[in-house]
C-alpha atoms as a PDB file:
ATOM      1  CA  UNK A   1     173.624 161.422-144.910  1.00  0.00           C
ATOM      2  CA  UNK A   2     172.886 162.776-148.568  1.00  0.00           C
ATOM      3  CA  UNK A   3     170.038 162.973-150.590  1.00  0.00           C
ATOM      4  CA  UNK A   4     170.100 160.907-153.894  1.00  0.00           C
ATOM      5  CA  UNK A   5     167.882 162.337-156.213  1.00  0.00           C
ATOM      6  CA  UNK A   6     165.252 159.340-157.796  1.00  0.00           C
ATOM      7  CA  UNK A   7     165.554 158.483-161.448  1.00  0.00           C
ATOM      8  CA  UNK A   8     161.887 159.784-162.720  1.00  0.00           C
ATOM      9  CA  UNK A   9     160.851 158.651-165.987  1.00  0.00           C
ATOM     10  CA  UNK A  10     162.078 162.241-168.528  1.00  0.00           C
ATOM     11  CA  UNK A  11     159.103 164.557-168.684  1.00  0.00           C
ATOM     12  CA  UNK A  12     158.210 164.024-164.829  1.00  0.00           C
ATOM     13  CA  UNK A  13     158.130 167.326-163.144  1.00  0.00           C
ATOM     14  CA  UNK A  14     161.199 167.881-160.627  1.00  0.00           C
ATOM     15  CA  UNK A  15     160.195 168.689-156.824  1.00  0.00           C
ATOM     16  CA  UNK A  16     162.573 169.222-154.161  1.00  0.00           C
ATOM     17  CA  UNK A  17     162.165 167.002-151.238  1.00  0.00           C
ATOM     18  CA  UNK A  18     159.808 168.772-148.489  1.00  0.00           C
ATOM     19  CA  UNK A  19     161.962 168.042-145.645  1.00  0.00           C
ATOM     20  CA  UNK A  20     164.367 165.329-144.716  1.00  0.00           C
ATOM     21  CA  UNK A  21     162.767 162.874-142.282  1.00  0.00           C
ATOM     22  CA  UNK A  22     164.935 161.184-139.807  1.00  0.00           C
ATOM     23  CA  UNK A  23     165.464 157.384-139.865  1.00  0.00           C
ATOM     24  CA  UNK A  24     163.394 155.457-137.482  1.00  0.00           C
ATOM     25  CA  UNK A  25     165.117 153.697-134.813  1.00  0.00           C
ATOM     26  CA  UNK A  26     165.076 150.111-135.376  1.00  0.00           C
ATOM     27  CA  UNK A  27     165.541 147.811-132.381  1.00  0.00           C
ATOM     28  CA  UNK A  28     168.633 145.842-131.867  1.00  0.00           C
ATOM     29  CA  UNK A  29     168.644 142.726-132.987  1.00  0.00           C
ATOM     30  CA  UNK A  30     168.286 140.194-130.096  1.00  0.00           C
ATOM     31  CA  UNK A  31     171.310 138.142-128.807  1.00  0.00           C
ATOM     32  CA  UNK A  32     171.389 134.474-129.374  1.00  0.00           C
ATOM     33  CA  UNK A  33     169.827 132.565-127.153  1.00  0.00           C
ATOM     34  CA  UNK A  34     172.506 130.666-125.014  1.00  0.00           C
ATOM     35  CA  UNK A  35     172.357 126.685-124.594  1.00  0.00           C
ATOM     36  CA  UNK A  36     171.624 126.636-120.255  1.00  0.00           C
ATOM     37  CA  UNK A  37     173.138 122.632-120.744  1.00  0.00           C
ATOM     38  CA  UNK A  38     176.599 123.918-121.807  1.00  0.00           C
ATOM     39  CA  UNK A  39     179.231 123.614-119.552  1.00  0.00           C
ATOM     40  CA  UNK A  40     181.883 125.851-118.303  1.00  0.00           C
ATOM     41  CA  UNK A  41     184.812 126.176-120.604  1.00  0.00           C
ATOM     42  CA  UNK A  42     187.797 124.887-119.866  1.00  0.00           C
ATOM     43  CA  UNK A  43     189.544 127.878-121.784  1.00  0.00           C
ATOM     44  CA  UNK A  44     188.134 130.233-118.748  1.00  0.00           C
ATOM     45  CA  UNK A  45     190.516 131.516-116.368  1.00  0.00           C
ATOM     46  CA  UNK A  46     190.540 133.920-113.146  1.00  0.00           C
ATOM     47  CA  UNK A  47     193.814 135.858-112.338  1.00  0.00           C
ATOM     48  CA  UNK A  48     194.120 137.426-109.110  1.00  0.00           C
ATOM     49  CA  UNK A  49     196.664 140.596-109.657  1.00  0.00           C
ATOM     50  CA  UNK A  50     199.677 141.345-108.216  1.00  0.00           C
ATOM     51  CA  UNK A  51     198.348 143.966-106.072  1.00  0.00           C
ATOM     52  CA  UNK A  52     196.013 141.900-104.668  1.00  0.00           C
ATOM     53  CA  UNK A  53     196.377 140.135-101.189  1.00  0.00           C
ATOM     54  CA  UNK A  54     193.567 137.744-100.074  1.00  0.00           C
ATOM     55  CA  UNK A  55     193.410 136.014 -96.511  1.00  0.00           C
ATOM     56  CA  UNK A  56     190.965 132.974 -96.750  1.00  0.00           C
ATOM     57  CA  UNK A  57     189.686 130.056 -98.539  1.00  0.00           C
ATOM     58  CA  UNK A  58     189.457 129.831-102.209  1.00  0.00           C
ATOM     59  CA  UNK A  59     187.687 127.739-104.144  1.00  0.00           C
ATOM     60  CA  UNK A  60     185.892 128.014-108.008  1.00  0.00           C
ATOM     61  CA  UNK A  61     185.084 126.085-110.754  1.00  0.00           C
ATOM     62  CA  UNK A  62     187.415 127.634-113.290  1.00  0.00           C
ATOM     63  CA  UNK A  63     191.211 127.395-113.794  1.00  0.00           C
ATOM     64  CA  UNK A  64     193.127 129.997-111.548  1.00  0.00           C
ATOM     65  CA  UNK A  65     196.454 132.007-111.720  1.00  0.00           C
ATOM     66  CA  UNK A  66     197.712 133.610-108.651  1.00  0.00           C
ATOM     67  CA  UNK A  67     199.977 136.817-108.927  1.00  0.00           C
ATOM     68  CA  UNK A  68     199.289 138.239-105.877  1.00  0.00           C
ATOM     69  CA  UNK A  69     199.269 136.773-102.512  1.00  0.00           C
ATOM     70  CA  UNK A  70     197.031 134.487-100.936  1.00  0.00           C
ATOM     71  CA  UNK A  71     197.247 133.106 -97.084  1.00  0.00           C
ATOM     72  CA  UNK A  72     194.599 129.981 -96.502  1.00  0.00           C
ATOM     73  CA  UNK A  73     193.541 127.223 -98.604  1.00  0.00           C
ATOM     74  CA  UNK A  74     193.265 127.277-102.291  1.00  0.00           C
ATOM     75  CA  UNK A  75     191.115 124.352-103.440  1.00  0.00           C
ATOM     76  CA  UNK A  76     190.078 123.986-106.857  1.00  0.00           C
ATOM     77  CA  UNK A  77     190.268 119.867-107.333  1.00  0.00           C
ATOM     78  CA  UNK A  78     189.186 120.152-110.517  1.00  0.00           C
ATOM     79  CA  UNK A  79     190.942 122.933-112.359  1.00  0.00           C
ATOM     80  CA  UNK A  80     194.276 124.015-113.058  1.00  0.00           C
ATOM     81  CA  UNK A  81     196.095 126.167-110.683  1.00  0.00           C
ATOM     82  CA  UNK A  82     199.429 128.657-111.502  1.00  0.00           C
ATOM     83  CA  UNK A  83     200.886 130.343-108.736  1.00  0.00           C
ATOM     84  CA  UNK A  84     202.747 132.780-111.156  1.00  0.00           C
ATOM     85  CA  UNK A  85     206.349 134.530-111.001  1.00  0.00           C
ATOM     86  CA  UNK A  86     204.716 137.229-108.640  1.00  0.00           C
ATOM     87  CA  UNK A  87     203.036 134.864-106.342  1.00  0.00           C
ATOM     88  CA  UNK A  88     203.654 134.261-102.903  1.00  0.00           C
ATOM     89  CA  UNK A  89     201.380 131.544-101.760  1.00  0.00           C
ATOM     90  CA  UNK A  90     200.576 130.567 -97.977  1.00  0.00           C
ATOM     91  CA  UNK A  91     198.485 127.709 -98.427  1.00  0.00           C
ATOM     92  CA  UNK A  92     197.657 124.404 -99.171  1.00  0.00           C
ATOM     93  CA  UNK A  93     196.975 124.301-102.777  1.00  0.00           C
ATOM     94  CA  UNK A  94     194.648 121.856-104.117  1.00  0.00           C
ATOM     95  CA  UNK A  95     194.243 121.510-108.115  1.00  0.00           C
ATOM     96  CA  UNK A  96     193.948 119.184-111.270  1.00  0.00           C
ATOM     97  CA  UNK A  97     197.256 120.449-112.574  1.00  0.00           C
ATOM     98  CA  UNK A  98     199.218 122.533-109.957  1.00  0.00           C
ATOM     99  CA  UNK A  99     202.356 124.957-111.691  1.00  0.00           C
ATOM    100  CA  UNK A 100     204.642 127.109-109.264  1.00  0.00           C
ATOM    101  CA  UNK A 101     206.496 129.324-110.474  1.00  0.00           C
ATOM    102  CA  UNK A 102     206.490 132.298-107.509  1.00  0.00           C
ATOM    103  CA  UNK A 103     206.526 130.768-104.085  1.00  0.00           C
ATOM    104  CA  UNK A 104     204.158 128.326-101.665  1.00  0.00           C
ATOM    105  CA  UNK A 105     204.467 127.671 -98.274  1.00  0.00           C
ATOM    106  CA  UNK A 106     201.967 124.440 -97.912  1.00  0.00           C
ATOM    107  CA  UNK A 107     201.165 121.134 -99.331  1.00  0.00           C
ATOM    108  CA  UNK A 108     200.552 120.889-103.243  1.00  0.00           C
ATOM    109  CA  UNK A 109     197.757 118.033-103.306  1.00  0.00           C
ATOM    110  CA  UNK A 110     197.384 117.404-107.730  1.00  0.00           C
ATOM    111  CA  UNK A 111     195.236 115.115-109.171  1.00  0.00           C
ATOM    112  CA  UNK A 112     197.003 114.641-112.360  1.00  0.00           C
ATOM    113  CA  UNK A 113     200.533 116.240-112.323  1.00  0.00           C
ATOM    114  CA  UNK A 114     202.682 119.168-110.164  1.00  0.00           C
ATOM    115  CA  UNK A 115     205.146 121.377-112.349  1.00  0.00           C
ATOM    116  CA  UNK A 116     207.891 123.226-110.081  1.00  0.00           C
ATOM    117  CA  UNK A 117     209.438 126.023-112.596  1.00  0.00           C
ATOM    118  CA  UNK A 118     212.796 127.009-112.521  1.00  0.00           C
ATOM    119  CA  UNK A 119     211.871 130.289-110.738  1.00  0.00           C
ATOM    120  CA  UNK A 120     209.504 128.161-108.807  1.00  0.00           C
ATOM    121  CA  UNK A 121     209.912 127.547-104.593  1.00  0.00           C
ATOM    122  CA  UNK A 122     207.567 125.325-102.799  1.00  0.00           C
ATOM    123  CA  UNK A 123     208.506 124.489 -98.837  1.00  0.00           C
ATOM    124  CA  UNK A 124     206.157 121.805 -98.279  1.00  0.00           C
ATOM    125  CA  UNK A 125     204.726 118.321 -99.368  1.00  0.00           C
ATOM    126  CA  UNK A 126     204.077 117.439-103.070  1.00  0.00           C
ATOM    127  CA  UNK A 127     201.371 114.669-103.680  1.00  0.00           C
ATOM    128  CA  UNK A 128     200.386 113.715-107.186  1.00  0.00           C
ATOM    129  CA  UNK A 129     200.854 110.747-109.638  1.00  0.00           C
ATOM    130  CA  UNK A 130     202.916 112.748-112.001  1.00  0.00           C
ATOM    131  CA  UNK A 131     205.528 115.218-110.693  1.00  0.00           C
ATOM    132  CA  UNK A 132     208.085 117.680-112.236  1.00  0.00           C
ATOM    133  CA  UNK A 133     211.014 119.738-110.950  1.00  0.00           C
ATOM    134  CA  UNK A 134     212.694 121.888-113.215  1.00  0.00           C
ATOM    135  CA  UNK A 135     216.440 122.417-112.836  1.00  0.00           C
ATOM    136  CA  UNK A 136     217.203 125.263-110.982  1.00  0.00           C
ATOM    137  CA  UNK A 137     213.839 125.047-108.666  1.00  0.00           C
ATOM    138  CA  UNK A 138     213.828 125.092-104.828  1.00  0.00           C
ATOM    139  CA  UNK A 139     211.572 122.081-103.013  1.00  0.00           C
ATOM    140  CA  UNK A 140     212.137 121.601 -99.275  1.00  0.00           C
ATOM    141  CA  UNK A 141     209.434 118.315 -98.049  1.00  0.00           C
ATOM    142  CA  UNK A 142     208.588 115.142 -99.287  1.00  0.00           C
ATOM    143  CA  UNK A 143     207.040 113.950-102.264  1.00  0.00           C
ATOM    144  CA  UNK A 144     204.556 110.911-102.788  1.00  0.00           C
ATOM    145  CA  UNK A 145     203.913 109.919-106.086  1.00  0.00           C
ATOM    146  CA  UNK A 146     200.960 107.439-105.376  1.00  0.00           C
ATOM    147  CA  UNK A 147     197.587 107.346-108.037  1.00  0.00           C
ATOM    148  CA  UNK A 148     195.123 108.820-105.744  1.00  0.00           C
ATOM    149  CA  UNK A 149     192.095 106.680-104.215  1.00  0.00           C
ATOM    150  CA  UNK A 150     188.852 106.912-106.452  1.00  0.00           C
ATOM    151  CA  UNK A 151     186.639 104.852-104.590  1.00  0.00           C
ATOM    152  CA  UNK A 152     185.683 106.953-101.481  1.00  0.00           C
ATOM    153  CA  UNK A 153     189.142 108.000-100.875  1.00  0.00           C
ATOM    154  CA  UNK A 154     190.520 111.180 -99.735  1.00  0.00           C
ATOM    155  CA  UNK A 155     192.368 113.111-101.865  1.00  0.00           C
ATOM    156  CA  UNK A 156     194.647 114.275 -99.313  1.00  0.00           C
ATOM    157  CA  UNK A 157     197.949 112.568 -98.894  1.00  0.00           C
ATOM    158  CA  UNK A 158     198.362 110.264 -96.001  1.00  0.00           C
ATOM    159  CA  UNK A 159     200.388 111.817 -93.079  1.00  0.00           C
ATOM    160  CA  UNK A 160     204.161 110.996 -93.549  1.00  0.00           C
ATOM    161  CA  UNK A 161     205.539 107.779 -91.183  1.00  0.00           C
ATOM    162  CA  UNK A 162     208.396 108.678 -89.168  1.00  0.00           C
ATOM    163  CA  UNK A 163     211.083 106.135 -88.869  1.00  0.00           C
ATOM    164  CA  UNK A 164     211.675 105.147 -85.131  1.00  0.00           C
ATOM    165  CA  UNK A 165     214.597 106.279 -83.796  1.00  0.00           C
ATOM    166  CA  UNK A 166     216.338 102.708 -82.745  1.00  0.00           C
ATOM    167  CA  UNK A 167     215.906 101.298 -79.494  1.00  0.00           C
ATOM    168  CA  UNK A 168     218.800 100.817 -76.767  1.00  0.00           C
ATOM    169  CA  UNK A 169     219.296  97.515 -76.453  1.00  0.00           C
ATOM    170  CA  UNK A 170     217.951  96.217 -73.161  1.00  0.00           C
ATOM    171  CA  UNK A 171     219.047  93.101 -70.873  1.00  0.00           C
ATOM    172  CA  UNK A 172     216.373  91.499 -69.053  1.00  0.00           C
ATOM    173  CA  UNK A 173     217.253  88.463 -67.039  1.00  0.00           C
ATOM    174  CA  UNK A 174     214.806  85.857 -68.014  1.00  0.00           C
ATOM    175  CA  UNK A 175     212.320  84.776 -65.612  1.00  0.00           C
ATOM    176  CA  UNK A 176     211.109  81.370 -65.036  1.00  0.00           C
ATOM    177  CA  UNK A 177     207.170  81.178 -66.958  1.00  0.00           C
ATOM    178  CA  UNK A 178     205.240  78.359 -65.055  1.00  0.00           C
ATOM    179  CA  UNK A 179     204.270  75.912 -67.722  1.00  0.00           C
ATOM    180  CA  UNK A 180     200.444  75.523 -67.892  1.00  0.00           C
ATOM    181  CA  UNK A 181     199.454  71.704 -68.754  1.00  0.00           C
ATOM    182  CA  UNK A 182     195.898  71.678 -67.764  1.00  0.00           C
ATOM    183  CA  UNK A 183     193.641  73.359 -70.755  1.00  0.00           C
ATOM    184  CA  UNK A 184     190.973  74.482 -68.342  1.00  0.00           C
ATOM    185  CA  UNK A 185     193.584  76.726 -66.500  1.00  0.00           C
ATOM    186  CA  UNK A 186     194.871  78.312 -69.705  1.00  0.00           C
ATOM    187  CA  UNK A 187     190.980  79.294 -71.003  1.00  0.00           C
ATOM    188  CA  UNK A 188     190.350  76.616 -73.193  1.00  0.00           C
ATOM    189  CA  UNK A 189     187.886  73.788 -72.428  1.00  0.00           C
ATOM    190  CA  UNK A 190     188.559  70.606 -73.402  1.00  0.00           C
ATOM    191  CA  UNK A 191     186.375  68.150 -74.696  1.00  0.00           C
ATOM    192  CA  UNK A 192     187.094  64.514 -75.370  1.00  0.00           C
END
């Protein structure tokens, strides 16, 4: 830091400055006070890393992008989920949005829409109202493309039907049915 000497009126006798005293510390200035209504934004996003490997259940309140590998459940039903190139999922994945581009072994249960990548491979069901494969992607399962239930519904699809395999036909001989003619015999009571 330099000295500036003052401008003193002309005929003012010249001193040097006794000694040089040191700035006092001022305090920082305080941070904004932060609004404890606001919500999370939707702009906020966890990655788990490529090098990571997590065994369990998931869950958060923020949008989520998987490069490493996860075996469990992943449920965030409210936020975006993106199993990236690196990913290698082993779960049922439960999202608003769901995009694959790495790999899932599970169910993908969306709320809004499921986006399989080109580089994307999911070997299980797909259940949301909106649903897109990209040429070049690899799905093995079924989809169901039904609005899910708002009113006390589950948001989990609704197990697959099976078609029956078809039945031999069988020959019975007919047997003779007695015919019943008196109400009282067949249960009913009967009233004039």
């Amino acid at each position: 830091m330099a000295w500036k000497k003052p401008d003193d009126p002309p005929g003012y006798p010249h001193s040097e400055p006794a000694a040089t005293v040191p700035p006092r510390p001022t305090a920082a200035p305080a941070p904004a006070p932060v609004a404890a209504h606001e919500p999370p934004k939707r702009s906020d996003r966890a990655t788990i890393g490529p090098s990571i490997y997590i065994k369990g259940d998931l869950s958060g309140e923020e949008d989520l992008v998987i490069e490493g590998r996860v075996e469990g459940k992943v449920d965030l039903k409210q936020n975006n989920v993106t199993i990236g190139k690196n990913g290698k999922v082993q779960a049922d994945v439960f999202g608003r949005v769901v995009t694959v581009e790495g790999e899932v072994n599970g169910n993908v249960i969306a709320r809004e829409q499921a986006i399989l990548r080109q580089s994307g491979a999911i070997r299980g069901n797909i259940s949301a109202p909106r649903v897109v494969l990209e040429d070049g992607s690899r799905f093995k399962g079924s989809i169901d493309m039904e609005p899910p239930r708002e009113a006390g519904g589950s948001t989990t699809p609704a197990p697959i039907r099976q078609a029956e395999p078809p039945r031999e036909a069988v020959r019975e001989t007919p047997k003779a049915v007695p015919e019943i003619t008196r109400p009282e015999v067949a249960g009913v009571k009967a009233t004039a």
